[in-house]
Protein backbone atom coordinates (compact mmCIF):
# COMPACT_ATOMS: atom_id res chain seq x y z
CA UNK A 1 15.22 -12.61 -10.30
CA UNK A 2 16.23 -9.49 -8.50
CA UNK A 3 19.89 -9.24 -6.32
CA UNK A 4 20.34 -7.52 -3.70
CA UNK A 5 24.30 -6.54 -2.92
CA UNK A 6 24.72 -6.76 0.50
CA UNK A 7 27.23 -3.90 2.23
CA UNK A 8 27.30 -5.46 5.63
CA UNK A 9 27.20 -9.22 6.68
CA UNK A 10 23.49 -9.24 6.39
CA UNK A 11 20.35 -8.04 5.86
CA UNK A 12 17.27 -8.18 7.25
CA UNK A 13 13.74 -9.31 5.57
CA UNK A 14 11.89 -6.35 5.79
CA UNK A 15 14.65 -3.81 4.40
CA UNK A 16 15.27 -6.92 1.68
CA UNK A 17 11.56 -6.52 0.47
CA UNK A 18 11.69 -2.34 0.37
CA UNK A 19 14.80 -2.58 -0.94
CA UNK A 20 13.82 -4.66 -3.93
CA UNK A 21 10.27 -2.56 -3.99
CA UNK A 22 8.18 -5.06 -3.61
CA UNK A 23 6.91 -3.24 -0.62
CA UNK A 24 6.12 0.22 0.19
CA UNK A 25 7.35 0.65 3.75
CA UNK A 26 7.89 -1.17 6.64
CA UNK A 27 4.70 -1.41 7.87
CA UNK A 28 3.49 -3.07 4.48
CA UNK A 29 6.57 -5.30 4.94
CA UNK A 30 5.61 -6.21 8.73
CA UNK A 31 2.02 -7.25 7.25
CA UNK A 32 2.96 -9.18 4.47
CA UNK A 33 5.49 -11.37 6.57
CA UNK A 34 3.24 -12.13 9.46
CA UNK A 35 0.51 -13.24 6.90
CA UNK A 36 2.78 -16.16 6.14
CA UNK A 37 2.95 -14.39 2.41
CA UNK A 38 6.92 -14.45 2.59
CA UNK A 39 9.28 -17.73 1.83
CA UNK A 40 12.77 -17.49 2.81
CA UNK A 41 14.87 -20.62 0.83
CA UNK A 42 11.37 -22.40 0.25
CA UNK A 43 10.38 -21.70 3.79
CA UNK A 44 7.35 -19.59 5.50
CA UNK A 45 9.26 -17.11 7.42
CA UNK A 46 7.29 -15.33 10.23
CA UNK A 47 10.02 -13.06 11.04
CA UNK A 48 10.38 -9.18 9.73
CA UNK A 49 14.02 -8.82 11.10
CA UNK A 50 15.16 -12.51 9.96
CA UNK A 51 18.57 -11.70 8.91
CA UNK A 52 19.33 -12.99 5.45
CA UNK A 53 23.08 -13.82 4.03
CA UNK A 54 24.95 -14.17 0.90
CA UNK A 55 22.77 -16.63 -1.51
CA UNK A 56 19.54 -16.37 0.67
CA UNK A 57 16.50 -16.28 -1.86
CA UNK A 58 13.32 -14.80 -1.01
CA UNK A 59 10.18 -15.41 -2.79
CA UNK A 60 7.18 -13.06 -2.45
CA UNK A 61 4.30 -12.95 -5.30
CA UNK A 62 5.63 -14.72 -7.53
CA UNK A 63 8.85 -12.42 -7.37
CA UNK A 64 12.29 -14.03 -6.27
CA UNK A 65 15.09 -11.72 -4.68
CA UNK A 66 18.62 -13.48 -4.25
CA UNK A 67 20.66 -11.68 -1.65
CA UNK A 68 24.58 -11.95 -3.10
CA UNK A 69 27.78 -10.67 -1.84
């Protein structure tokens, strides 16, 4: 499982998935998220600029990215 530090309160699910590579850019990011391919805490989430907090875990192909403080 891959962290992400946060360095403000939050961040949001697109720059979460470049961030952590698992996309290319934002536009692969937008795609991936409205195809229902992207679970926030074991949920579909729909949206790209969901904003995700300290211990938010977000699973896409089989990867898991915890977002930590």
């Amino acid at each position: 499982m891959q962290e992400i530090k946060l360095r403000t309160e939050f961040i949001k699910l697109g720059q979460a998935l470049k961030a952590a590579g698992l996309v290319e850019n934002g536009g692969c990011a937008k795609d991936v998220i409205l195809n229902g391919e992207v679970r926030v805490n074991g949920n579909t989430e729909l949206q790209r600029g969901k904003k995700l907090y300290d211990g938010d875990i977000v699973e896409f192909e089989g990867e898991q990215i915890r977002i930590c403080r």
